[in-house]
C-alpha atoms as a PDB file:
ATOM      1  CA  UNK A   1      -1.039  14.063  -9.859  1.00  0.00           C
ATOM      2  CA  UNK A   2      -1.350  12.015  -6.260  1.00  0.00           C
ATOM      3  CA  UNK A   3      -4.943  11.297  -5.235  1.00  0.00           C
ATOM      4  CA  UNK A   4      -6.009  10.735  -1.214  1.00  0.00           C
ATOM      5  CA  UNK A   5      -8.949   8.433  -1.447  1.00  0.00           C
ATOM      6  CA  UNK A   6      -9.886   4.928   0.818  1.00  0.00           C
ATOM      7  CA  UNK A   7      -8.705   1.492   0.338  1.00  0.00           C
ATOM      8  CA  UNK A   8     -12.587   0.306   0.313  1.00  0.00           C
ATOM      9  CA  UNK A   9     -13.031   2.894  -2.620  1.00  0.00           C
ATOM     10  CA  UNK A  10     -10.543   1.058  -4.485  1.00  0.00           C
ATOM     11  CA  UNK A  11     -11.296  -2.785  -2.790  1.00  0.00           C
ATOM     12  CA  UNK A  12     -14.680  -2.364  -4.235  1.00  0.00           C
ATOM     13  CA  UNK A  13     -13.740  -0.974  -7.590  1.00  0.00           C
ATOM     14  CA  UNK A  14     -11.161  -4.147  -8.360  1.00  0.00           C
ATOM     15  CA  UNK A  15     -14.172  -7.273  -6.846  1.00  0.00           C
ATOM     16  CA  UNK A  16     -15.654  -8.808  -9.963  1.00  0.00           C
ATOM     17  CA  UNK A  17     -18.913  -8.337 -10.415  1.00  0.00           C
ATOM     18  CA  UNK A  18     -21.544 -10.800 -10.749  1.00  0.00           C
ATOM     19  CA  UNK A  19     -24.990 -10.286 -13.313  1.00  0.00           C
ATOM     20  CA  UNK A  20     -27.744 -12.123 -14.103  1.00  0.00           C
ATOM     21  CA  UNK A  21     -27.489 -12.478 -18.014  1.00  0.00           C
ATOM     22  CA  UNK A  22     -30.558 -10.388 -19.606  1.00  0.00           C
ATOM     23  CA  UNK A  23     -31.975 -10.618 -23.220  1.00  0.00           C
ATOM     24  CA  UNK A  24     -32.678  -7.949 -25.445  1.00  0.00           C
ATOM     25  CA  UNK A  25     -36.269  -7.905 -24.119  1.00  0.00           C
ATOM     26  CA  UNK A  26     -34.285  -6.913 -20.278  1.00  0.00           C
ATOM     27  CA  UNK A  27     -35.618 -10.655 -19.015  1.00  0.00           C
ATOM     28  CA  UNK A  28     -33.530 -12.873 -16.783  1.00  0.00           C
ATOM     29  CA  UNK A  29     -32.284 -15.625 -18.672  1.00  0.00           C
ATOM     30  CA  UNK A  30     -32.007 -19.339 -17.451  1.00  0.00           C
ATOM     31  CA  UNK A  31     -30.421 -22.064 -18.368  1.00  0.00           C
ATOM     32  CA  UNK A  32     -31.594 -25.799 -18.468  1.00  0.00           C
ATOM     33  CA  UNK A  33     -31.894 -26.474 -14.790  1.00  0.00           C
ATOM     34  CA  UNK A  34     -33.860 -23.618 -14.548  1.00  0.00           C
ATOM     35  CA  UNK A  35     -31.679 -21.460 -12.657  1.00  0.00           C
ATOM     36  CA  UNK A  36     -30.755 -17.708 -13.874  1.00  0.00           C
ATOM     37  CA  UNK A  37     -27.143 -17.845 -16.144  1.00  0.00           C
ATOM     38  CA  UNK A  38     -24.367 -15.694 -14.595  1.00  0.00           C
ATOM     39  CA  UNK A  39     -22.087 -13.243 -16.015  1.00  0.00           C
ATOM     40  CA  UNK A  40     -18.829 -12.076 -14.059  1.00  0.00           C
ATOM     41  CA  UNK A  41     -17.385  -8.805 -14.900  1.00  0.00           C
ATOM     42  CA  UNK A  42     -13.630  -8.246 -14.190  1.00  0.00           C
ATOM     43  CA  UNK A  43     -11.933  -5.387 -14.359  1.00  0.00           C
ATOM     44  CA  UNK A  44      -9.483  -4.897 -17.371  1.00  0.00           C
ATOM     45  CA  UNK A  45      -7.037  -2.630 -15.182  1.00  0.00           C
ATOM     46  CA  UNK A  46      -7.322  -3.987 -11.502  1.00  0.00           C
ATOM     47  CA  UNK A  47      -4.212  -2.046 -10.880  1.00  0.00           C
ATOM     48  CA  UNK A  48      -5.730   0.883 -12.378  1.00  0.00           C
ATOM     49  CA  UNK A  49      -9.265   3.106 -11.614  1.00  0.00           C
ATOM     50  CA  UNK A  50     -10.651   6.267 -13.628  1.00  0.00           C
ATOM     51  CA  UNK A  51     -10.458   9.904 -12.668  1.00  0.00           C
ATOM     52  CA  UNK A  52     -12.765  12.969 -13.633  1.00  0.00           C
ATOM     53  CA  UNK A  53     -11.682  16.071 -12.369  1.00  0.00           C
ATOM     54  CA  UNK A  54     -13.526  19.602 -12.195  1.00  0.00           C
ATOM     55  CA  UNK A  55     -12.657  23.225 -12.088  1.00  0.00           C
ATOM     56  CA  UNK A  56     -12.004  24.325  -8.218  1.00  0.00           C
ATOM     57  CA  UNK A  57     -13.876  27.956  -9.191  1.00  0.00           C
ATOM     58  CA  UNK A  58     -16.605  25.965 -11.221  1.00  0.00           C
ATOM     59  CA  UNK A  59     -16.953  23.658  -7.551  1.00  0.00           C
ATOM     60  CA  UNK A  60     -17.057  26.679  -5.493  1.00  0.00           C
ATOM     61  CA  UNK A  61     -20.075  28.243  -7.100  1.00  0.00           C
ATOM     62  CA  UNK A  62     -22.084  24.803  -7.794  1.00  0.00           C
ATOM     63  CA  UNK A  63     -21.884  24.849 -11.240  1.00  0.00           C
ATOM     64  CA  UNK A  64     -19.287  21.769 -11.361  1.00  0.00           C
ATOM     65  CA  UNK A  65     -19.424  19.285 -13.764  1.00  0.00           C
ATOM     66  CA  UNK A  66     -16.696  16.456 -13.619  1.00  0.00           C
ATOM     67  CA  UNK A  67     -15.581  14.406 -16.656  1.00  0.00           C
ATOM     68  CA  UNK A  68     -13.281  11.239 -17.818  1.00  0.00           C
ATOM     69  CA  UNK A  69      -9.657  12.818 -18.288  1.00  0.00           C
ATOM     70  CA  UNK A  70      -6.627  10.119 -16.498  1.00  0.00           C
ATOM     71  CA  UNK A  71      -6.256   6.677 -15.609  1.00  0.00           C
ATOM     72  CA  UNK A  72      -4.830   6.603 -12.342  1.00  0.00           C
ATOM     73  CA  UNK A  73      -2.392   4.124 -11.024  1.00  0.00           C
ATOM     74  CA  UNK A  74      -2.463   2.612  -7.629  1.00  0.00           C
ATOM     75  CA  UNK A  75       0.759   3.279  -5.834  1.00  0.00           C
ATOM     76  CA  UNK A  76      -0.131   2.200  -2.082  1.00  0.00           C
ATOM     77  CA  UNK A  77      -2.808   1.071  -0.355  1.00  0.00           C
ATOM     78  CA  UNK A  78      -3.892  -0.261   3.067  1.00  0.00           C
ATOM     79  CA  UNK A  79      -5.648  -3.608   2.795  1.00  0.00           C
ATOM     80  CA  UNK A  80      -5.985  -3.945   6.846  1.00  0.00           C
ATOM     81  CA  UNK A  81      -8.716  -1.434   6.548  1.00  0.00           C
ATOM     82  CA  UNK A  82     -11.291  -3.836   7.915  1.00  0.00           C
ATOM     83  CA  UNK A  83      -9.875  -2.638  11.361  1.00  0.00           C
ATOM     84  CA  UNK A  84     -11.092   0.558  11.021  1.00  0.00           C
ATOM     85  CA  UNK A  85      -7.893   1.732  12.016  1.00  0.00           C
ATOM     86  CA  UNK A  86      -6.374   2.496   8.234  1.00  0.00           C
ATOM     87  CA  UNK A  87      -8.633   2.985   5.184  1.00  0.00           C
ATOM     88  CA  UNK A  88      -6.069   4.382   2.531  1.00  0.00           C
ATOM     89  CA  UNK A  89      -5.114   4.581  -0.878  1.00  0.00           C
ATOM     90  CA  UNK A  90      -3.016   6.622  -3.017  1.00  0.00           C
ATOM     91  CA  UNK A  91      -3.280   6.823  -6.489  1.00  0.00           C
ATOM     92  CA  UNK A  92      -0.947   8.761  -8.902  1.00  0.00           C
ATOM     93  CA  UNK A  93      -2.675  10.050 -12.607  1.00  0.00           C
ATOM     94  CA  UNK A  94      -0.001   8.415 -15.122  1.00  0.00           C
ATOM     95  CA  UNK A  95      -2.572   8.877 -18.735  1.00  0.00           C
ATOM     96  CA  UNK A  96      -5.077  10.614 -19.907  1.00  0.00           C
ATOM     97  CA  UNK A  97      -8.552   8.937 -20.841  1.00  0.00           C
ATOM     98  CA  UNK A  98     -11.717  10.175 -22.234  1.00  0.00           C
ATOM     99  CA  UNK A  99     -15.418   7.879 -22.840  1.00  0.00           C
ATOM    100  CA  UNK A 100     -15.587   6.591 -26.255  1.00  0.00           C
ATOM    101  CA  UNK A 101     -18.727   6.855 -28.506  1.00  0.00           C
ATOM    102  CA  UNK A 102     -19.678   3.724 -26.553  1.00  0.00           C
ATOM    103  CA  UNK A 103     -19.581   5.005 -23.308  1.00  0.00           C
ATOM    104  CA  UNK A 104     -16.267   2.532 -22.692  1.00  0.00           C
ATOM    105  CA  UNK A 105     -13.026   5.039 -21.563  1.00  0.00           C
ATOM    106  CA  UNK A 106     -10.058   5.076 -24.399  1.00  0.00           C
ATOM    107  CA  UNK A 107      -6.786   5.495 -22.687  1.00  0.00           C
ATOM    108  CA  UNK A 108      -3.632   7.337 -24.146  1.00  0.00           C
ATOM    109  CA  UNK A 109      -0.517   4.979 -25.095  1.00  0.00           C
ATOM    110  CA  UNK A 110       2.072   7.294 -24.056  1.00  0.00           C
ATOM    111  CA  UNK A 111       2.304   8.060 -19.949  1.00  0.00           C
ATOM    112  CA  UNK A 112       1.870  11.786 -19.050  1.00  0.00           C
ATOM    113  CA  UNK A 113       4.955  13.892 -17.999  1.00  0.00           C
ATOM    114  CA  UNK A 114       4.380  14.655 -14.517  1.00  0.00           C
ATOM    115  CA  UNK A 115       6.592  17.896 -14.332  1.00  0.00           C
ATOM    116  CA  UNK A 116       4.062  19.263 -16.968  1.00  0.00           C
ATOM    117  CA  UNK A 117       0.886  18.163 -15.538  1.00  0.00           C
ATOM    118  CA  UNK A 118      -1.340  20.885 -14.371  1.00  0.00           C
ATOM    119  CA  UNK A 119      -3.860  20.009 -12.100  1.00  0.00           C
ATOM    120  CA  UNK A 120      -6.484  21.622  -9.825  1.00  0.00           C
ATOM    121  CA  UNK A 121      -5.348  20.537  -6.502  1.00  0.00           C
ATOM    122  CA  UNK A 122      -6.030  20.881  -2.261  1.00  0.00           C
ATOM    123  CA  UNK A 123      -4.041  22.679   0.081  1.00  0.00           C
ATOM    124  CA  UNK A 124      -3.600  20.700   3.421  1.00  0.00           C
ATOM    125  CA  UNK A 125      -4.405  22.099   6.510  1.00  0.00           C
ATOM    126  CA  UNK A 126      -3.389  20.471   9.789  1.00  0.00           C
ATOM    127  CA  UNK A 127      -6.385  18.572  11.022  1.00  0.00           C
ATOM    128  CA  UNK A 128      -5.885  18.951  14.515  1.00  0.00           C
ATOM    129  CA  UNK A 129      -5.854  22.393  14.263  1.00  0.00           C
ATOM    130  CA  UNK A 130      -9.011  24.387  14.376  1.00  0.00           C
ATOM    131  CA  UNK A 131     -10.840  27.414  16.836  1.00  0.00           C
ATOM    132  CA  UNK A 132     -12.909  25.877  19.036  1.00  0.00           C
ATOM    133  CA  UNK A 133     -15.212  28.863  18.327  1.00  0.00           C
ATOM    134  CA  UNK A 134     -15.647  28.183  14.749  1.00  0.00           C
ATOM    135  CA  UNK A 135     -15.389  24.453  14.079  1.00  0.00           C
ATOM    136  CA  UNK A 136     -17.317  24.313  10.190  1.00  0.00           C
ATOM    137  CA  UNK A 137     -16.761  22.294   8.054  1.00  0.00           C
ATOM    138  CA  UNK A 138     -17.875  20.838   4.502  1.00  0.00           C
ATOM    139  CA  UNK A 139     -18.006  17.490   3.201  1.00  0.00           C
ATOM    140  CA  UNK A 140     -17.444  17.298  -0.785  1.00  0.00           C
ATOM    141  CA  UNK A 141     -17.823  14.062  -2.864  1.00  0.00           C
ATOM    142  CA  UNK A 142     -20.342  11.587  -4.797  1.00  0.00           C
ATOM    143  CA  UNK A 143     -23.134  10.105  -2.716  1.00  0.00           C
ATOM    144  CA  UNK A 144     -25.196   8.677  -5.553  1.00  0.00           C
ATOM    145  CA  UNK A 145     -27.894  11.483  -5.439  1.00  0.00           C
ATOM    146  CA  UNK A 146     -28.415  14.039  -8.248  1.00  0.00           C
ATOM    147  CA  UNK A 147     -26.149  14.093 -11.057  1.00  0.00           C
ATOM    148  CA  UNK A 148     -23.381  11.702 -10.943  1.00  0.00           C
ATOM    149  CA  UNK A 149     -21.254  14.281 -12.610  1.00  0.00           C
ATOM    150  CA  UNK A 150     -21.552  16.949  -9.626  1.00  0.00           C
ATOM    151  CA  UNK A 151     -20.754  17.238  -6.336  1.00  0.00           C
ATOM    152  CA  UNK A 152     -22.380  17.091  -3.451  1.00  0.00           C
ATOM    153  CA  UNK A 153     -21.446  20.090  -0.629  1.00  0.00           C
ATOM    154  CA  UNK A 154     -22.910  19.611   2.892  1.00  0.00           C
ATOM    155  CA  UNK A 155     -21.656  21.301   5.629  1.00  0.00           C
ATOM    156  CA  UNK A 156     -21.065  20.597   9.456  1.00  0.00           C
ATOM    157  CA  UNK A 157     -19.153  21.011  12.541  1.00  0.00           C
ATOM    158  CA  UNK A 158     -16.037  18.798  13.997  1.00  0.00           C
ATOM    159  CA  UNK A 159     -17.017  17.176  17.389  1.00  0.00           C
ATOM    160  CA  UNK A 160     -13.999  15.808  18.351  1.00  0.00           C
ATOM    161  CA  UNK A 161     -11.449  12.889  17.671  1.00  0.00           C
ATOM    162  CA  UNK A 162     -12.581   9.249  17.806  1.00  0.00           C
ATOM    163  CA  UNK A 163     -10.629   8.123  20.870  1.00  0.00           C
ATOM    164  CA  UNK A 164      -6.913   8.189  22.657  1.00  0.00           C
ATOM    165  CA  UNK A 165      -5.829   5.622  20.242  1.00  0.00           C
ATOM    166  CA  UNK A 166      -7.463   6.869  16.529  1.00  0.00           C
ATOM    167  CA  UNK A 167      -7.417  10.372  15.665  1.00  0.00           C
ATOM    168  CA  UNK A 168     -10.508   9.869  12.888  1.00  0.00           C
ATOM    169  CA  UNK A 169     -12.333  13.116  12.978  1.00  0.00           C
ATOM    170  CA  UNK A 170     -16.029  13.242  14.248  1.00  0.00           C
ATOM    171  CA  UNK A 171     -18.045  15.735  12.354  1.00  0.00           C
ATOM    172  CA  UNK A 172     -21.866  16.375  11.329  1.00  0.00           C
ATOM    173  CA  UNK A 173     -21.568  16.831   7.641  1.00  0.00           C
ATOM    174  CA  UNK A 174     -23.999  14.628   5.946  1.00  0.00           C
ATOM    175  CA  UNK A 175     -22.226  12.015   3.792  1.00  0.00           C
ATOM    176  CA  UNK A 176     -23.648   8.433   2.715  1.00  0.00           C
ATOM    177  CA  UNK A 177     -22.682   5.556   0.751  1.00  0.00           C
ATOM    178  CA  UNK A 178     -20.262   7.603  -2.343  1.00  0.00           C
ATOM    179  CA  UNK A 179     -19.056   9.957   0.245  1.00  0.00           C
ATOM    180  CA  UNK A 180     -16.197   7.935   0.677  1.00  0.00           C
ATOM    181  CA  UNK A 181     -12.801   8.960  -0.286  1.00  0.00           C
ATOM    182  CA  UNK A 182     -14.205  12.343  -0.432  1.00  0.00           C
ATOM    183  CA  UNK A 183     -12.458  15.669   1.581  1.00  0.00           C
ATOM    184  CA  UNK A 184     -13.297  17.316   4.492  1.00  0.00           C
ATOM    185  CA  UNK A 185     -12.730  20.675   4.387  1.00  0.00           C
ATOM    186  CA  UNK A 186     -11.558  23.370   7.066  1.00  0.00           C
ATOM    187  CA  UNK A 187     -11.732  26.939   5.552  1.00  0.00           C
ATOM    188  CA  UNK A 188     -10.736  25.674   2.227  1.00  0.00           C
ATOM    189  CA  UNK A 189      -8.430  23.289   3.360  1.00  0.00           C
ATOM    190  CA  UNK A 190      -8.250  19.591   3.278  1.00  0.00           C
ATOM    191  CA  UNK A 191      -8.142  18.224   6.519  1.00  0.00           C
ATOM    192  CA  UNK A 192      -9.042  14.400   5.868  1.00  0.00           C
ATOM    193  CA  UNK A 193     -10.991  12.185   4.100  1.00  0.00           C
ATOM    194  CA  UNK A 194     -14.642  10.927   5.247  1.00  0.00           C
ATOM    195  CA  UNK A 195     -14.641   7.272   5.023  1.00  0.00           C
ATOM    196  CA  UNK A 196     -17.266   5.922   7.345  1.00  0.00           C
ATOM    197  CA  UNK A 197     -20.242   6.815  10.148  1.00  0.00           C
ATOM    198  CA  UNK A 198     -20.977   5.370  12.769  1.00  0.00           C
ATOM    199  CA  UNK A 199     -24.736   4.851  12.130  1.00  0.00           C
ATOM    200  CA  UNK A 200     -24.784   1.385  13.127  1.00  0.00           C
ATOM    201  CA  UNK A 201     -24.025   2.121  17.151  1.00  0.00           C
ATOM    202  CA  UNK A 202     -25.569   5.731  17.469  1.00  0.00           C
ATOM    203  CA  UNK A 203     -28.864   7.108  17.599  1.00  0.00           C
ATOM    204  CA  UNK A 204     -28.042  10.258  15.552  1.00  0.00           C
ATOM    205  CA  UNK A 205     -25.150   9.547  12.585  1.00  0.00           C
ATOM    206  CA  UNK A 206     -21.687  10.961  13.062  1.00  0.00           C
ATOM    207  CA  UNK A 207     -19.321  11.166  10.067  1.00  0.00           C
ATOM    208  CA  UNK A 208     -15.831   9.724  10.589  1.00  0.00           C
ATOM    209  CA  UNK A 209     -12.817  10.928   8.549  1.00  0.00           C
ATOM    210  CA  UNK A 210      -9.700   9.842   8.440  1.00  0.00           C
ATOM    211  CA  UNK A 211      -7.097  12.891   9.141  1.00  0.00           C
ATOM    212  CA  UNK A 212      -4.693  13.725   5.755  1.00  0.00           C
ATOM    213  CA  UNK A 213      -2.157  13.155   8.350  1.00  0.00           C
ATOM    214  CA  UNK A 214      -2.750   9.220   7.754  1.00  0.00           C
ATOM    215  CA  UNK A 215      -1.439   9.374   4.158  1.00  0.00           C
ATOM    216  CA  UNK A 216       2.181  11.041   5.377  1.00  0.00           C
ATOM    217  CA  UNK A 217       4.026   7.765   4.987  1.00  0.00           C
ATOM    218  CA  UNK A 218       2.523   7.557   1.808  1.00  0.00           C
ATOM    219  CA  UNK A 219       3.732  10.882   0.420  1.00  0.00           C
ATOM    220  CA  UNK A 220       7.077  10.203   2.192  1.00  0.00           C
ATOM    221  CA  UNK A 221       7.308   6.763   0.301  1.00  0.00           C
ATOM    222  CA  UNK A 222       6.150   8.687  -3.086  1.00  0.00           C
ATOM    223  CA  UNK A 223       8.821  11.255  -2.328  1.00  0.00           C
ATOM    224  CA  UNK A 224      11.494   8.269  -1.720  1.00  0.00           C
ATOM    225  CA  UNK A 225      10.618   6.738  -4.609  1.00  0.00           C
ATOM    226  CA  UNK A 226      10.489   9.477  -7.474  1.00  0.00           C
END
């Protein structure tokens, strides 16, 4: 039940949210000096986010479809990701959840046995360890295009490593803004997680992943731990 995903995925997920307060009619409401009223939405489980999951065979052949099924509980994350150096989280399923009539999750009172918890999961392959000859790749995750429920597959090729000092992987899979915390794949292996590009210095975007080797303290903590 552990989850590889970015510390921005999760940053952004806990900020309250601020709204400009609408009537029935969808118009902006103001109050007397004339300004619009505000409304600030806070999360009700900041140590907490929402997982859908999908059938591996069902993602394989495009015909995915991901839905509500665990609340997820934070067990580490990275807050120095601004750095660019570390952008990590890991997240471990501890109840299951489905949407309500009103579109609002309702969560299970009892916690979820782990040792009986059957999950579709990725193997790890070593991310620094690919044929220079066939250097494919695919990008998986939830850019905000399409369905929301379904994935998005692009594929690419790995270019390199950042630099000496960061061993992000360069690659040309298209991903965009809900790509991140998604995997990178090498021949149906999970080889790190895209997280950024670097579309803001470059001419032509490159998409940066952090290698799954990045999260090994994690597990080793988890492992400690439980």
């Amino acid at each position: 039940g552990l989850i590889m995903t970015n510390a921005h995925v999760y940053g952004a997920y806990i900020e309250p949210e601020i709204l400009e307060k609408k009537n029935p009619a969808g118009n902006v409401m103001k109050g007397r000096s004339g300004k619009p009223i505000k409304m600030v939405l806070v999360n009700q489980y900041p140590k907490h986010m929402f997982v859908g999951i999908c059938n591996i065979d069902d993602l394989k052949k495009n015909n995915d479809h991901q839905q509500l099924a665990y609340q997820a509980e934070i067990v580490l994350w990275d807050t120095d990701y601004d750095s660019y150096v570390r952008d990590r989280t890991l997240l471990q399923i501890v109840r299951k959840a489905e949407l309500g009539e009103d579109e609002l999750p309702i969560i299970s009172t009892e916690k979820i046995d782990r040792s009986k918890l059957k999950l579709p999961y990725s193997r790890l392959g070593n991310p620094f360890d690919h044929n220079y000859l066939d250097t494919r790749v695919r990008a998986v995750g939830f850019p905000g295009v399409g369905d929301p429920n379904r994935a998005s597959k692009t594929s690419g090729e790995i270019l390199g490593y950042e630099d000496d000092k960061h061993s992000n992987i360069l690659h040309t899979s298209w991903i965009s803004n809900g790509n991140s915390g998604g995997g990178l794949f090498y021949k149906d292996k999970l080889i790190g997680i895209n997280t950024w590009d670097n579309c803001k210095n470059a001419s032509r975007p490159v998409a940066i992943a952090q290698p799954n080797t990045y999260w090994n303290e994690f597990f080793a903590y988890v492992k400690y731990k439980f």
